[in-house]
Protein backbone atom coordinates (compact mmCIF):
# COMPACT_ATOMS: atom_id res chain seq x y z
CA UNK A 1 126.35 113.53 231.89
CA UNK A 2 128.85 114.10 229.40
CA UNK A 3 127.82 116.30 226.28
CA UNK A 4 127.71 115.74 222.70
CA UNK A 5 130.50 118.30 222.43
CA UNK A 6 132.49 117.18 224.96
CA UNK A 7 132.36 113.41 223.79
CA UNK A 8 133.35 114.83 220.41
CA UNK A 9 136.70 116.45 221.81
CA UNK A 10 137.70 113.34 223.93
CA UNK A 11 137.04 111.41 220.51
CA UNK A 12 139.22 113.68 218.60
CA UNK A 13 142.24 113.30 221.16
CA UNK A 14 142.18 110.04 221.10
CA UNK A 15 142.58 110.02 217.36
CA UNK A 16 145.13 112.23 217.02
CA UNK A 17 146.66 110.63 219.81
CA UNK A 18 146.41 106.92 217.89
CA UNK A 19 147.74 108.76 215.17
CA UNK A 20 150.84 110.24 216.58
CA UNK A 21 151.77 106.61 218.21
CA UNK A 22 151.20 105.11 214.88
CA UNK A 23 153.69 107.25 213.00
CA UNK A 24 156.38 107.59 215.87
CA UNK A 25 156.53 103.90 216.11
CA UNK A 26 158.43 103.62 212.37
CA UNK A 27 160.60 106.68 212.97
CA UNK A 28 162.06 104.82 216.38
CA UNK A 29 162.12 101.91 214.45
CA UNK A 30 164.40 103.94 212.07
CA UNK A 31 166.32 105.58 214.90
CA UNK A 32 166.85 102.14 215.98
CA UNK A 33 167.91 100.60 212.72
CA UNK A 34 170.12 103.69 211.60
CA UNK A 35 172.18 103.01 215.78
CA UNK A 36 172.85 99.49 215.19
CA UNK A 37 174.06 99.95 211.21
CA UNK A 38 176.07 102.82 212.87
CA UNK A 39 177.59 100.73 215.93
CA UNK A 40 178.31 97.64 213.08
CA UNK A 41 180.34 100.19 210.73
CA UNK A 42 182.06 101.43 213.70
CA UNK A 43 183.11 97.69 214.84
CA UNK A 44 184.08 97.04 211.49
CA UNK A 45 186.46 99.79 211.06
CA UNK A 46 187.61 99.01 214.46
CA UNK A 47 187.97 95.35 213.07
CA UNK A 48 189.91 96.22 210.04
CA UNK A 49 192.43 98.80 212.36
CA UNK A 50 193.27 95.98 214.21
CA UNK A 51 194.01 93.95 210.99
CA UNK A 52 196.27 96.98 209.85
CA UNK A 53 198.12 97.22 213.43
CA UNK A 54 198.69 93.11 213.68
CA UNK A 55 200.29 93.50 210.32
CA UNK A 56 202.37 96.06 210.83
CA UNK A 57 203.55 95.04 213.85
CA UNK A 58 204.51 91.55 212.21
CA UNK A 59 206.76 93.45 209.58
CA UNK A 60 210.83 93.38 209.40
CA UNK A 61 212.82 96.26 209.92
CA UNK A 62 213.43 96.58 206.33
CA UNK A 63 209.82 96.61 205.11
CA UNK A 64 209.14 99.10 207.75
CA UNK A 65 211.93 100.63 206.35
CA UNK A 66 209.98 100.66 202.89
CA UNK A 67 206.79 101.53 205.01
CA UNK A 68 208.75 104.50 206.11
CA UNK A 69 209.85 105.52 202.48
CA UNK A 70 206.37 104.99 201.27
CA UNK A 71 204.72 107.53 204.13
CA UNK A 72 207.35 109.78 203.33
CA UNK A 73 207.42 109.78 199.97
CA UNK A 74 203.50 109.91 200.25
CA UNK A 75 203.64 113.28 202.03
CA UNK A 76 206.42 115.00 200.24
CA UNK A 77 204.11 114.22 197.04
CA UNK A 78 201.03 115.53 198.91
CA UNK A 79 203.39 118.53 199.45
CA UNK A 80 204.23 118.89 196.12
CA UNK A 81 200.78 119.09 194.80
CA UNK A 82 199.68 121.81 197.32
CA UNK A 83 202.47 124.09 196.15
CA UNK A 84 201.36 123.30 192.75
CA UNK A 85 197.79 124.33 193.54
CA UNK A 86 199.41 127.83 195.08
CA UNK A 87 201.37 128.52 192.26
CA UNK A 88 198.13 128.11 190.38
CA UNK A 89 196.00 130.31 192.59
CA UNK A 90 198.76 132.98 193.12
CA UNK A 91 199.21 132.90 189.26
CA UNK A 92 195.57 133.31 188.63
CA UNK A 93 195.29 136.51 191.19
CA UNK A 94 198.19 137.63 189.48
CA UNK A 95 196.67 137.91 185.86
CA UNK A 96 193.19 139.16 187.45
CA UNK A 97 195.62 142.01 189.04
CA UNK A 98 197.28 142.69 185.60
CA UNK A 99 193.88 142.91 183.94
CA UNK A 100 192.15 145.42 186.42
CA UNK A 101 195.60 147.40 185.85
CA UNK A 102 195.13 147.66 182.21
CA UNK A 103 191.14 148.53 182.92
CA UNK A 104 192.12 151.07 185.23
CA UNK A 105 195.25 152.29 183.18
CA UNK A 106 192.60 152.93 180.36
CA UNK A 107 190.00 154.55 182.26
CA UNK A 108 192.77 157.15 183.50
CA UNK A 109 193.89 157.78 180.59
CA UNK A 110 190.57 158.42 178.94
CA UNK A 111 189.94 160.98 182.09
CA UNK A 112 193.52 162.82 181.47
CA UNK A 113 192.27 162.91 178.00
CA UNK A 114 188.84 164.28 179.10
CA UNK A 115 190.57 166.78 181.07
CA UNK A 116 192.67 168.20 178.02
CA UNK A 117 190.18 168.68 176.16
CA UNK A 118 188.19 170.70 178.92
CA UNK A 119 190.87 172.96 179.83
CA UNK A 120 191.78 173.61 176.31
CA UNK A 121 188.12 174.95 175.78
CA UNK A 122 188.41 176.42 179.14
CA UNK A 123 191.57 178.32 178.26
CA UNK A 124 190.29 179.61 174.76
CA UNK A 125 187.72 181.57 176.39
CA UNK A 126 190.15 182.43 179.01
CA UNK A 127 188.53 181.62 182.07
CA UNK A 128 186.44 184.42 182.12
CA UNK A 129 182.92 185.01 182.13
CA UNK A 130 180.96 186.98 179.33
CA UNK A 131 181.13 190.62 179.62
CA UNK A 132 179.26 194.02 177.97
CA UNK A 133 182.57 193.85 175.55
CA UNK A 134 180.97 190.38 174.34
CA UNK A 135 177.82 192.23 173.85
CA UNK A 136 179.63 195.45 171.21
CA UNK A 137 182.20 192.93 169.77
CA UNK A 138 181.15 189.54 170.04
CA UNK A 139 177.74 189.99 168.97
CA UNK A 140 176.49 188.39 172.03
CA UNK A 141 173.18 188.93 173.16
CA UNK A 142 172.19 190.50 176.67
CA UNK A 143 169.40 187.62 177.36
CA UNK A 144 172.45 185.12 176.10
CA UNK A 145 174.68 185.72 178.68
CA UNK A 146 172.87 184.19 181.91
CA UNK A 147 172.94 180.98 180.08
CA UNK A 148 176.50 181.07 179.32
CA UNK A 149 177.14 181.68 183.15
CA UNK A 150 175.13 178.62 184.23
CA UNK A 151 176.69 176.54 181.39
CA UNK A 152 180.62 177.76 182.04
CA UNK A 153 179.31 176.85 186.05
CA UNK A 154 178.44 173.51 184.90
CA UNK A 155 181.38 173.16 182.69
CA UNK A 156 183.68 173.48 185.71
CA UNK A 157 182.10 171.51 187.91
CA UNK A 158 182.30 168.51 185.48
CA UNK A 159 185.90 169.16 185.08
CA UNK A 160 186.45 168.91 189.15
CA UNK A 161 184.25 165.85 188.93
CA UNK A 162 186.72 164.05 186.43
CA UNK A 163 189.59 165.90 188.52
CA UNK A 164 188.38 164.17 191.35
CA UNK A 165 187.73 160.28 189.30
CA UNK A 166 191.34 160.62 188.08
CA UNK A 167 192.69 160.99 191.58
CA UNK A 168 190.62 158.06 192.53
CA UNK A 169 191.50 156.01 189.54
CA UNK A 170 195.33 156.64 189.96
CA UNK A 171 195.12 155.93 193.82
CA UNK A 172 193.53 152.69 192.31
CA UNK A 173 196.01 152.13 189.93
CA UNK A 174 198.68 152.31 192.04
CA UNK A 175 197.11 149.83 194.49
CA UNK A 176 196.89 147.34 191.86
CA UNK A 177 200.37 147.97 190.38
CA UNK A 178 201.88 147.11 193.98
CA UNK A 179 199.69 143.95 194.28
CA UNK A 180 200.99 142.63 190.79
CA UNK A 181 204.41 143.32 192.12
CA UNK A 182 203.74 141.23 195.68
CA UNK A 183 202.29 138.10 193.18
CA UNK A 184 205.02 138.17 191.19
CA UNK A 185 206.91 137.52 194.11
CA UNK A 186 205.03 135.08 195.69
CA UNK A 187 204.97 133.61 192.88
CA UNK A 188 208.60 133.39 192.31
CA UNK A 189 208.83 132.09 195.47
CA UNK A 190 206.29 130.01 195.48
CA UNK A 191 208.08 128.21 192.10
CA UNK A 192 211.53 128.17 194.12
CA UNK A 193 209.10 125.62 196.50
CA UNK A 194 208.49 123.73 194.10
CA UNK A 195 211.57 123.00 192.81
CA UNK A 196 213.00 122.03 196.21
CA UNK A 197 209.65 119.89 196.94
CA UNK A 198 210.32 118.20 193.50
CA UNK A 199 213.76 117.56 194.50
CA UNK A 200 213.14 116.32 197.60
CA UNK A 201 210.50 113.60 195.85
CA UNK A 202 213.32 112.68 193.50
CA UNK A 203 215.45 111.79 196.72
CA UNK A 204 212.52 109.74 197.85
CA UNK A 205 212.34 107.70 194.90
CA UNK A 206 215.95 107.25 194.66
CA UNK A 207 215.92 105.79 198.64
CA UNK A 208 213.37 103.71 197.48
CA UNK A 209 215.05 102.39 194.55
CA UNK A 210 218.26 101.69 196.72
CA UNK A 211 216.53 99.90 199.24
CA UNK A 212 214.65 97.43 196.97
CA UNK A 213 218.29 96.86 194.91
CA UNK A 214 219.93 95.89 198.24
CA UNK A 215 217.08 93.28 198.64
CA UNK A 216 217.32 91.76 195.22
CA UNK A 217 221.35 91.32 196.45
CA UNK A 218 220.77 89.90 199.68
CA UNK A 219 219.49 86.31 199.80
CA UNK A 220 218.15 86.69 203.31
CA UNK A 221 216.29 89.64 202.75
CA UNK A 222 214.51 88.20 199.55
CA UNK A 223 213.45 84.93 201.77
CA UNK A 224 212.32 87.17 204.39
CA UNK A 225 210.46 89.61 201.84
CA UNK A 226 208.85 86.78 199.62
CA UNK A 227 208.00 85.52 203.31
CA UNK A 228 206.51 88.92 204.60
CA UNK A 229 204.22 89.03 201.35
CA UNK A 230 202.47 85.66 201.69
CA UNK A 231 201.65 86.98 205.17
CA UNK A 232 200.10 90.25 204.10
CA UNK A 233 198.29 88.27 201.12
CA UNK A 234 196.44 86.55 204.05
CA UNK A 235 196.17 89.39 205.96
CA UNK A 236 194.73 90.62 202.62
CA UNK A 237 191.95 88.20 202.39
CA UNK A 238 191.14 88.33 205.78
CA UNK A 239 190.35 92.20 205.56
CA UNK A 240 188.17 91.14 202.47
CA UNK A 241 186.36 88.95 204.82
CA UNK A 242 185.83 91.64 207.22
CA UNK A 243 184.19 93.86 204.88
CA UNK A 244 182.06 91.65 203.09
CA UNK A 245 179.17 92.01 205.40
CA UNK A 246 176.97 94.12 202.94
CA UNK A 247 177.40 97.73 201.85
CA UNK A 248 176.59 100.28 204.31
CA UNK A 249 174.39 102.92 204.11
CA UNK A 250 171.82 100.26 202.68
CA UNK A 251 169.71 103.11 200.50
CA UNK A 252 172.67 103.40 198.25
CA UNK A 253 172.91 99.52 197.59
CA UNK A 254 170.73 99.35 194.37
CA UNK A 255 173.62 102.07 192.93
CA UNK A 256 176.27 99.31 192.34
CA UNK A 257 174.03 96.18 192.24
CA UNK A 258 173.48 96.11 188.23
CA UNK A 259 177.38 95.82 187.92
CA UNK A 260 177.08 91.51 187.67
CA UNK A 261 175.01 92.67 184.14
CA UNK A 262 177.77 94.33 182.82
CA UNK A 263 180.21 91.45 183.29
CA UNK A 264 183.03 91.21 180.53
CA UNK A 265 182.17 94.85 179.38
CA UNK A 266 183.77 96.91 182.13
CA UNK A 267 186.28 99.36 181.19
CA UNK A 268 189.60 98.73 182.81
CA UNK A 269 190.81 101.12 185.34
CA UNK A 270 194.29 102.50 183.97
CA UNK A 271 194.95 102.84 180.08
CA UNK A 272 198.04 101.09 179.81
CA UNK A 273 199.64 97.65 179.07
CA UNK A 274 199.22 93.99 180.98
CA UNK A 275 202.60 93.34 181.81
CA UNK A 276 201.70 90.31 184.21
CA UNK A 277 198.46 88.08 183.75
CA UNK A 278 195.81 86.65 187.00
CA UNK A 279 197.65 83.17 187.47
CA UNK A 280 200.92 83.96 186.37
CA UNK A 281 204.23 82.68 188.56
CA UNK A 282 205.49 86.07 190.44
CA UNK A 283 209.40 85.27 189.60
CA UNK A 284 211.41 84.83 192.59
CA UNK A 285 208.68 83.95 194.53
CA UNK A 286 206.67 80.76 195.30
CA UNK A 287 202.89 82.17 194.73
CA UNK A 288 200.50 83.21 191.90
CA UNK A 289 199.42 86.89 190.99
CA UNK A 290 195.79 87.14 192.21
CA UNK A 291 194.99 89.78 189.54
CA UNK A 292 197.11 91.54 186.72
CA UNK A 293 199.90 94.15 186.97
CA UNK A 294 199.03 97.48 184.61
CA UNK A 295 201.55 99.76 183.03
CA UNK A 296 200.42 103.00 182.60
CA UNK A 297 200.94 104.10 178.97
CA UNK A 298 201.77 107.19 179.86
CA UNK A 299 203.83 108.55 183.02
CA UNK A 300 202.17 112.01 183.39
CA UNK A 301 199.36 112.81 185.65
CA UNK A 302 196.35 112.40 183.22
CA UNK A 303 198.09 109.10 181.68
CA UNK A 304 198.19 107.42 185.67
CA UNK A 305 194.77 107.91 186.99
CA UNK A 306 193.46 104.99 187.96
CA UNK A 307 189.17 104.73 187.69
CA UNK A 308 186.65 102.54 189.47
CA UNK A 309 185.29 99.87 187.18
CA UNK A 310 181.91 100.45 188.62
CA UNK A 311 179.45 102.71 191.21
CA UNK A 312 180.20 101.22 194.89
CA UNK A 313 181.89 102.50 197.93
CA UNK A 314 185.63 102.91 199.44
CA UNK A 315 185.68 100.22 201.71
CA UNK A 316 189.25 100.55 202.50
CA UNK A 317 191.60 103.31 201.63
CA UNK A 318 195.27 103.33 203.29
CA UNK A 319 198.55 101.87 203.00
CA UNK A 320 198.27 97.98 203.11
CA UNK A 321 202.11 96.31 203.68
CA UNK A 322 203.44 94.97 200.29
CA UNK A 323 200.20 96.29 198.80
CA UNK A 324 201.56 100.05 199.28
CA UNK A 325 198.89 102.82 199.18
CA UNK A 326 195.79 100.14 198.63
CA UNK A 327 192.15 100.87 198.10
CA UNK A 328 188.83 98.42 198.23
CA UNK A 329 185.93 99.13 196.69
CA UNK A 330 182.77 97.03 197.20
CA UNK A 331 180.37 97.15 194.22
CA UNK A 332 177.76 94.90 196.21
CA UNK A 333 176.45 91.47 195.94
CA UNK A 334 180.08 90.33 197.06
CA UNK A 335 181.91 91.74 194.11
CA UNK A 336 184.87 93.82 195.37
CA UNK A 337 188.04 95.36 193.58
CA UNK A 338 191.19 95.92 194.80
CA UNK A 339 193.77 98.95 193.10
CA UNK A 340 197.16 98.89 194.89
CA UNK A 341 201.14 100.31 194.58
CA UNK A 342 199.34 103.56 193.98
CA UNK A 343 201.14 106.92 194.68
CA UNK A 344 198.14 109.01 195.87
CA UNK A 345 194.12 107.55 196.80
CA UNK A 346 191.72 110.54 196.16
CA UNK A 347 189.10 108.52 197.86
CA UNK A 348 188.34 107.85 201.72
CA UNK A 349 186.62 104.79 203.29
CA UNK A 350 182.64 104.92 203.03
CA UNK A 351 183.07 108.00 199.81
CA UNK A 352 180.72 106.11 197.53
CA UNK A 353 182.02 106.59 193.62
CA UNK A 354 180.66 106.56 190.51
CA UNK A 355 181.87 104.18 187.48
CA UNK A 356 185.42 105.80 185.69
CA UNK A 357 185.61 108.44 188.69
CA UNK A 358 188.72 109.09 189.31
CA UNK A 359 189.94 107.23 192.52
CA UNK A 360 193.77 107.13 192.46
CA UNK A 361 196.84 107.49 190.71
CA UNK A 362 199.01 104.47 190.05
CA UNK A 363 202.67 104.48 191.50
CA UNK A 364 205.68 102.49 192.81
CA UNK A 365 204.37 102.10 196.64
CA UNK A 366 204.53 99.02 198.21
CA UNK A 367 207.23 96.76 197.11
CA UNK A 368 207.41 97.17 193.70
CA UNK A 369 210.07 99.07 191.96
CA UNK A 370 208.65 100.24 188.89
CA UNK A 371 205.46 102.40 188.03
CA UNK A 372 202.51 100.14 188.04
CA UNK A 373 198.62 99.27 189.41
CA UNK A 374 198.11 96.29 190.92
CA UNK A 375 194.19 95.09 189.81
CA UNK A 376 192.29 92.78 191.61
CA UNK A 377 188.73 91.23 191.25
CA UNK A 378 187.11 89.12 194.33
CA UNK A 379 184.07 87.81 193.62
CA UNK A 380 182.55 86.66 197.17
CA UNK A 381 186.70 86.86 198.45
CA UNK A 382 188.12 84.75 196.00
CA UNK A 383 190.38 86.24 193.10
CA UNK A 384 188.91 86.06 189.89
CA UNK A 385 190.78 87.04 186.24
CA UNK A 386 189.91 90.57 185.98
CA UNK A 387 189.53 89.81 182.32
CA UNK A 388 186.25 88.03 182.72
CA UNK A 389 185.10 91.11 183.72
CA UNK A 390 186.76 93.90 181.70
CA UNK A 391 186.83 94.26 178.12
């Protein structure tokens, strides 16, 4: 017979055991869930490579040519920037050097001076201890002249302490003083890299200027350019297609769903000037301009940076044919914007952004020839005027 006890422990087991089934059950569910949103993002971007490699492998010689340019121009910018950033750094370790040298140029001074002053008083009484003379002529008194021998014992030890600091602090000093004199160097040479990393951008450009004049010359090359672009504005919308099959990482979704509300109040995404509308005829070509062409007003860094409209994620962020560096970002409910010709993305695919972060800067990639961002709003794939949306 079983006991009360007993019955009571199998009862509890059970429970617990009910229990534990009940709440693993939503966490495999999860596990489950999380695998196959993982295995359809990974299909996707296998999708979309395969887009990128049937379109590159469709282009001329001379737009891989400009593909070429592009890359290299892209990396001798990227370059560029990183010896910017260590001129910055080397210059900043440089003036923290130069500051601890003027700390520690003050503190040895103030010991030197310390020093003086000690041996001075040390020399007045010259270096001896008190003696029965003191006592006849000096008036000192017999119970007086312990005390004086402990302080004058003290006294020199003090001095040897600050002898000791100075040594230190000039060891210091001269540690730091040979430092500066290493960042000054590096920095010099770091400033001689940039010069011949700026140079070597300037040839860029100029290659890529040449190349794009020897188009606009040749007949043949224009036909097979305007011909090359219509293909890659397919292969365009067919990459759109791809990725409009819902954000991923689905807790983020409600971020960037709101952005329909804000319709026709958006900022635009690079201060700067329309210089081609949505709809307009692109001249020596036989197609419309699915969005509007942007001049940046100004040609500096700060005056080019190119901002998402609105919170949503990188869906694509690479170089895109004609497009040049190109990035997508998805803003959910099947509203998706397109930046291209930019000189640098700062973004990756699946980076989820916030509205005006920084994302880009706009540039000549691609084949245009002068500094621009090409702006594009698809609204379940098709191109809409980007105007409808931005104020």
């Amino acid at each position: 017979m079983v006991s009360f006890s007993a019955y009571r422990r199998l009862n509890i087991v059970l429970f617990a055991s009910f229990l534990f089934s009940f709440q693993a059950l939503p966490l495999w569910a999860d596990e489950q869930k999380v695998q196959g949103e993982l295995q359809d993002v990974r299909a996707q971007r296998e999708q979309v490579q395969r887009i990128q490699a049937d379109l590159e492998a469709k282009l001329s010689v001379v737009s891989q040519d400009m593909a070429q340019l592009d890359q290299t121009l892209k990396r001798a910018r990227a370059d560029l920037a990183a010896t910017q950033k260590d001129v910055k750094r080397v210059a900043a370790l440089l003036l923290q050097h130069e500051k601890r040298v003027a700390a520690l140029q003050h503190e040895v001074d103030q010991l030197q001076r310390d020093i003086e002053v000690a041996t001075s008083a040390a020399y007045q009484r010259a270096g001896r201890e008190p003696s029965w003379l003191d006592l006849i002529v000096g008036g000192t008194s017999v119970v007086e002249i312990p005390h004086q021998k402990k302080m004058l014992s003290l006294w020199m030890q003090s001095l040897e302490k600050d002898r000791q600091a100075l040594l230190v602090r000039v060891a210091q000093l001269n540690t730091e003083k040979a430092s500066v004199v290493e960042r000054q160097k590096e920095v010099l040479a770091l400033k001689a890299q940039k010069e011949a990393m700026k140079q070597q951008v300037s040839q860029q450009k100029y290659a890529k200027k040449a190349m794009v004049v020897k188009i606009k010359k040749d007949v043949t090359l224009q036909q097979q350019r305007e011909k090359e672009l219509r293909m890659q504005e397919k292969a365009l919308l067919t990459l759109l297609e791809e990725l409009d099959h819902g954000l991923q990482q689905q807790d983020k979704v409600e971020v960037s769903l709101d952005v329909r509300k804000q319709k026709g109040t958006l900022q635009w995404p690079l201060k700067g000037k329309i210089v081609q509308s949505f709809g307009s005829k692109i001249l020596g070509e036989n197609r419309s301009l699915s969005g509007v062409r942007i001049r940046p007003a100004r040609s500096d860094n700060a005056g080019r940076e190119v901002k998402a409209i609105a919170a949503g994620q990188v869906r694509f962020a690479d170089w895109f044919g004609g497009y040049g560096l190109m990035m997508v970002v998805d803003h959910g409910d099947g509203l998706m914007t397109v930046y291209a010709h930019n000189d640098e993305l700062y973004k990756h695919a699946g980076d989820w952004v916030q509205v005006h972060e920084v994302v880009a800067k706009a540039g000549t990639t691609g084949w245009v020839e002068n500094m621009q961002l090409l702006f594009e709003v698809r609204d379940r794939g098709k191109p809409v005027n980007p105007k409808l949306w931005c104020h």
